[in-house]
Protein backbone atom coordinates (compact mmCIF):
# COMPACT_ATOMS: atom_id res chain seq x y z
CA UNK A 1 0.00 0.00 0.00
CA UNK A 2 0.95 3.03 -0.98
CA UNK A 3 1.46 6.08 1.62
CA UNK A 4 1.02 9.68 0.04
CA UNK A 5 3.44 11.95 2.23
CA UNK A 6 0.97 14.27 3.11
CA UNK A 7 -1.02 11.21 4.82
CA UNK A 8 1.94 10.11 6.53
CA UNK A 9 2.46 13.49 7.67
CA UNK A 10 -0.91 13.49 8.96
CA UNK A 11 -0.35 9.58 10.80
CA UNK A 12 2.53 11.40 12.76
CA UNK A 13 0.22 13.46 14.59
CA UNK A 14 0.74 16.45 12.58
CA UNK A 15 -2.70 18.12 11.35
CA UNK A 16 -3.90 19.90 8.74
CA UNK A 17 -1.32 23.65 9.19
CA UNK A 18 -4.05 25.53 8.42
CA UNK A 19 -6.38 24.01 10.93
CA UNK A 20 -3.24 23.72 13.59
CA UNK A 21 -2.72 27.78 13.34
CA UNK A 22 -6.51 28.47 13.30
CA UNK A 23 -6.59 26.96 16.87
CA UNK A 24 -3.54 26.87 18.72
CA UNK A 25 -1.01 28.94 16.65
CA UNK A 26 -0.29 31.15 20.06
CA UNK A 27 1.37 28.06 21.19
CA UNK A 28 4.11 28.49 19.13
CA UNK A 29 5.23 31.45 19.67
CA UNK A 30 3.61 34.95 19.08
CA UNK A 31 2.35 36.24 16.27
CA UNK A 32 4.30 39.09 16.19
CA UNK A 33 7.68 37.15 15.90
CA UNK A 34 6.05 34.62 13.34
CA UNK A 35 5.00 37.38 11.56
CA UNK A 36 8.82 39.01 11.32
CA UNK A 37 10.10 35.22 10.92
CA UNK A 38 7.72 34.51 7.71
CA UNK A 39 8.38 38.30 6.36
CA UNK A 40 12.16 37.88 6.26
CA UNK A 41 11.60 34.30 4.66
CA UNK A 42 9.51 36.29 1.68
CA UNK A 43 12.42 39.26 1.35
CA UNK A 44 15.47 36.49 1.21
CA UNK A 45 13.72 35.18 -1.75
CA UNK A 46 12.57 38.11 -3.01
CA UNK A 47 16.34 39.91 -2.72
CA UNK A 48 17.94 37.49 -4.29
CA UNK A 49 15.94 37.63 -7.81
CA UNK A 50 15.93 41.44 -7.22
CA UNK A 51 19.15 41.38 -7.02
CA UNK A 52 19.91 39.14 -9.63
CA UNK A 53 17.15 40.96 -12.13
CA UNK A 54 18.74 44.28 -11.07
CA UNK A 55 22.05 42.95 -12.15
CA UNK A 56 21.00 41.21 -15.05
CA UNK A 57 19.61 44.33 -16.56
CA UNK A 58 21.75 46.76 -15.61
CA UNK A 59 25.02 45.38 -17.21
CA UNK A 60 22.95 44.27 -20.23
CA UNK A 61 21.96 47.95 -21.12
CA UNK A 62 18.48 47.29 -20.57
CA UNK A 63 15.58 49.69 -19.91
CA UNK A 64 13.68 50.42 -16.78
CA UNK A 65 10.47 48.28 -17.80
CA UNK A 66 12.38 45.49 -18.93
CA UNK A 67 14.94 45.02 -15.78
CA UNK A 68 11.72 45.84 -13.44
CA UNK A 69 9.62 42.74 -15.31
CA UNK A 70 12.83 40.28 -14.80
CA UNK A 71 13.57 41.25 -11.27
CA UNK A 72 9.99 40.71 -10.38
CA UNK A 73 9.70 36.90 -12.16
CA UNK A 74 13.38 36.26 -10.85
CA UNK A 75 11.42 37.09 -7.21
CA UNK A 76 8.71 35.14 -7.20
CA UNK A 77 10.83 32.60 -8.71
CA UNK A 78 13.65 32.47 -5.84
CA UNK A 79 10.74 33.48 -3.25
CA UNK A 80 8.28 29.99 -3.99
CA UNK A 81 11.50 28.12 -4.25
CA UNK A 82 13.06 28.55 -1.61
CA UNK A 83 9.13 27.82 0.76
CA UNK A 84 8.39 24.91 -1.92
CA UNK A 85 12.34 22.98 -1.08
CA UNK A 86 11.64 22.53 2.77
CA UNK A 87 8.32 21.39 1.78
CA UNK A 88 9.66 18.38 -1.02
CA UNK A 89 12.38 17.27 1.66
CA UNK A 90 9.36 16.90 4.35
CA UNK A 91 8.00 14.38 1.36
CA UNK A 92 5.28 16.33 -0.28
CA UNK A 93 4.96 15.78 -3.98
CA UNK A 94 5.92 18.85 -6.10
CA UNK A 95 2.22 19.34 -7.19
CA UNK A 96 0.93 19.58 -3.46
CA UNK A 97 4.23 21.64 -2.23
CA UNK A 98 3.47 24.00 -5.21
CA UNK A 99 -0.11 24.47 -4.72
CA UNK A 100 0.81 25.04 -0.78
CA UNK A 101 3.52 27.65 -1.49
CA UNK A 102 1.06 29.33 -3.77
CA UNK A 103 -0.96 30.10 -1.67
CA UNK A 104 1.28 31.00 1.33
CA UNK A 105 3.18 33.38 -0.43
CA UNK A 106 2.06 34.80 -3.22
CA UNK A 107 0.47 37.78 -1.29
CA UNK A 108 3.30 38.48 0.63
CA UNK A 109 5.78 38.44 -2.52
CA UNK A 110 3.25 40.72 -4.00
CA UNK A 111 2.87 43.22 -1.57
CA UNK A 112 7.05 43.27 -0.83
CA UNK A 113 7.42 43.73 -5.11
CA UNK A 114 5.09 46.12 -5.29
CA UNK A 115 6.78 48.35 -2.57
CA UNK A 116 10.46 47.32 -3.86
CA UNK A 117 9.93 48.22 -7.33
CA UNK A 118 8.00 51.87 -6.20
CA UNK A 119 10.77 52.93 -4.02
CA UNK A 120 13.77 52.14 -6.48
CA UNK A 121 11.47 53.52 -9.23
CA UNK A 122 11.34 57.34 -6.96
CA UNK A 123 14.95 57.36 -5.84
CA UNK A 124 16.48 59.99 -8.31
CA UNK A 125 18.77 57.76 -10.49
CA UNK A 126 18.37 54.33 -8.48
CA UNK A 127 17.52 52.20 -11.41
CA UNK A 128 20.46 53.66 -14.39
CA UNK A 129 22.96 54.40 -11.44
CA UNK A 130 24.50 50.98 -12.72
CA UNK A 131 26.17 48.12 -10.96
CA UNK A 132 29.15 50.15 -9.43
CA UNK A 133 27.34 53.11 -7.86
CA UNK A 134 26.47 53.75 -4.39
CA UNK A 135 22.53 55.20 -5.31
CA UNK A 136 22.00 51.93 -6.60
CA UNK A 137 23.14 50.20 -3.74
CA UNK A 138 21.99 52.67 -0.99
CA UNK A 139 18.38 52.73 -3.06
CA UNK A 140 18.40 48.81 -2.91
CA UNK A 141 18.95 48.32 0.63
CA UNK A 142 16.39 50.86 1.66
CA UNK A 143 13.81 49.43 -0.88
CA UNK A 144 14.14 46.08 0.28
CA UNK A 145 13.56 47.55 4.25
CA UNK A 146 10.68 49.53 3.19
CA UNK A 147 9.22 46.00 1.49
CA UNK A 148 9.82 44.63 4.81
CA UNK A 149 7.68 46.99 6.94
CA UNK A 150 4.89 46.82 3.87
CA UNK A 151 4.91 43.12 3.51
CA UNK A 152 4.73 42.75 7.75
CA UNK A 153 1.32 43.55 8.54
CA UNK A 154 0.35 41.58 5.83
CA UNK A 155 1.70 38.10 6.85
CA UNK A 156 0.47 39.10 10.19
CA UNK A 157 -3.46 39.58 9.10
CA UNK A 158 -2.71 36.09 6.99
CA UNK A 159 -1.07 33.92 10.28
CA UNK A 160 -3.93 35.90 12.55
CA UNK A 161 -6.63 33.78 10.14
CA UNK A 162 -4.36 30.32 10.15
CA UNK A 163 -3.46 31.68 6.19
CA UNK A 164 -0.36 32.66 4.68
CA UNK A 165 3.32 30.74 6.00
CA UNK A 166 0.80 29.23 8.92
CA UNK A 167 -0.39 26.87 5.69
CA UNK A 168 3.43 25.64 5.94
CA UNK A 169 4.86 25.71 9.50
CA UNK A 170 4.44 22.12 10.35
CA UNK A 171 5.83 20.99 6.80
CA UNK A 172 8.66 22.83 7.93
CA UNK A 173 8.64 21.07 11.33
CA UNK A 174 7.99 17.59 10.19
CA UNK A 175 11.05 15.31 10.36
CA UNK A 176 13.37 15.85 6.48
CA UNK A 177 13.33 12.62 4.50
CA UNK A 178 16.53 10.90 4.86
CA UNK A 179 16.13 8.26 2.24
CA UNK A 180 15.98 8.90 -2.09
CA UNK A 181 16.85 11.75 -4.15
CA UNK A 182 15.09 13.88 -1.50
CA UNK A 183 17.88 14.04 1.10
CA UNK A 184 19.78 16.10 -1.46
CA UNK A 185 17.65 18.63 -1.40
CA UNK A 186 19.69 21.48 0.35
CA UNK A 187 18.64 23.07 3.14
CA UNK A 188 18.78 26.98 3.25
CA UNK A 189 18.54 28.89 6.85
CA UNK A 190 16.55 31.66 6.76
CA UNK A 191 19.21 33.78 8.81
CA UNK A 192 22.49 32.17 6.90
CA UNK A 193 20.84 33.67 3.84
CA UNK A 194 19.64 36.86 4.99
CA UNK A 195 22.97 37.36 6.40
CA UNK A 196 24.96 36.41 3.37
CA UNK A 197 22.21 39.22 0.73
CA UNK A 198 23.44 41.82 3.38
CA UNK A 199 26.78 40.99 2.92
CA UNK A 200 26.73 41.52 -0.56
CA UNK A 201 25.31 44.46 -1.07
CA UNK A 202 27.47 45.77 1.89
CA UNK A 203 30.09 44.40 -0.27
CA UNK A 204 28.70 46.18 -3.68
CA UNK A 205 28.24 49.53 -1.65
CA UNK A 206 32.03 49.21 0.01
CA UNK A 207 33.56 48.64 -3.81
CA UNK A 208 30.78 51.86 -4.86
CA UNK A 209 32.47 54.43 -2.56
CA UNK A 210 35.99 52.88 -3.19
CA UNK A 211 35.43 53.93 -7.36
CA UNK A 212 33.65 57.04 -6.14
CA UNK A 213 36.73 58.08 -3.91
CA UNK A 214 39.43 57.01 -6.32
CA UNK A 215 37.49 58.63 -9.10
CA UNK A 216 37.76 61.54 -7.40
CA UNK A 217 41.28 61.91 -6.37
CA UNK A 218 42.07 60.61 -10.33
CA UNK A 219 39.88 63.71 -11.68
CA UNK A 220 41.85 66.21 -8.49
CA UNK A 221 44.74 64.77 -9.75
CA UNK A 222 44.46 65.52 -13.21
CA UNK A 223 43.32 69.07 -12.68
CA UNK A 224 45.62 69.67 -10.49
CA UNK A 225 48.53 68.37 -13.17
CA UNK A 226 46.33 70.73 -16.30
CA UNK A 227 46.90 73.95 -13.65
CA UNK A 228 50.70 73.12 -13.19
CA UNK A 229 50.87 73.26 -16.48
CA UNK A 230 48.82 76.18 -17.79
CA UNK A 231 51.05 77.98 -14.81
């Protein structure tokens, strides 16, 4: 006989999430901090194909519209991957993980792309500063904290009503598979990854000001050498 995963997640005493956060989700913790957890699971997701869209159409030349439409499918892409992964190694087929993430997330993404996309859109010169410039850096970092705040009180109203990342908290609790293909599915820490987006964009806004500053003694420099020699 065959056991589907989500019945033998159910045979481990693990109920329906939906139904386990509609009744007793103050029991694990309060909804505040679940709130904050499940928002900074959306913006790891949705920073990385931000990122990554950003990237890809700023070195390619490409305009606003374009690089906007690509970060935002490169966000929903990374954002349902990373929620549907936990959910495969926990032994859900990739229909039912899918249709799970879907509708977890989708709101939340929404609501953070939305913001992310308006804020860079307003900064003067955020989205053709290119890749080595510290407005596009400085106007990513405070796009992707303003999508933060936004996207909060949503996932909040969604875990109050047992909806939203409440539809996949005991996935994520439920014992990994340790036997087949699905043990190889990586796991990625919520904080490892947040850590390591901050890092790089630290990183892209430390080598910004470096060109900025040695731009700027190059261009002293050479005016300084043009009024030795007009002297």
């Amino acid at each position: 006989m065959t056991t589907h995963p989500h019945d033998h997640h159910i045979e481990h005493g693990h109920p329906e999430a939906g139904e386990t956060h509609a009744h007793g989700h103050h029991g694990m913790g309060s909804v505040n901090a679940m709130a904050a957890s499940a928002t900074l699971h959306c913006l790891t997701g949705c920073a990385i194909g931000e990122i990554a869209g950003l990237v890809i159409g700023t070195a390619a030349g490409l305009s606003n519209a374009l690089t906007i439409a690509i970060s935002i499918a490169l966000a929903f892409l990374f954002g349902y991957t990373l929620s549907t992964l936990p959910l495969l190694k926990a032994g859900l087929a990739f229909g039912t993980a899918f249709s799970v993430v879907l509708a977890a997330d989708t709101l939340s993404i929404a609501t953070m792309e939305v913001v992310d996309n308006a804020v860079m859109a307003v900064i003067p010169g955020a989205m053709d500063a290119g890749l080595v410039n510290v407005v596009f850096w400085v106007g990513m970092m405070l796009s992707l904290t303003v999508a933060f705040f936004a996207a909060y009180p949503v996932n909040r109203y969604l875990l109050q009503r047992g909806k939203g990342h409440a539809l996949t908290h005991d996935y994520h609790a439920a014992p990994a598979v340790t036997a087949g293909a699905r043990r190889l599915i990586p796991s990625f820490g919520t904080g490892a990854l947040a850590a390591a987006i901050a890092s790089f964009m630290l990183g892209g806004l430390v080598v910004s000001i470096a060109d900025e500053l040695t731009t700027s003694q190059s261009v002293s420099s050479q005016a300084h050498q043009k009024h030795i020699r007009e002297s």
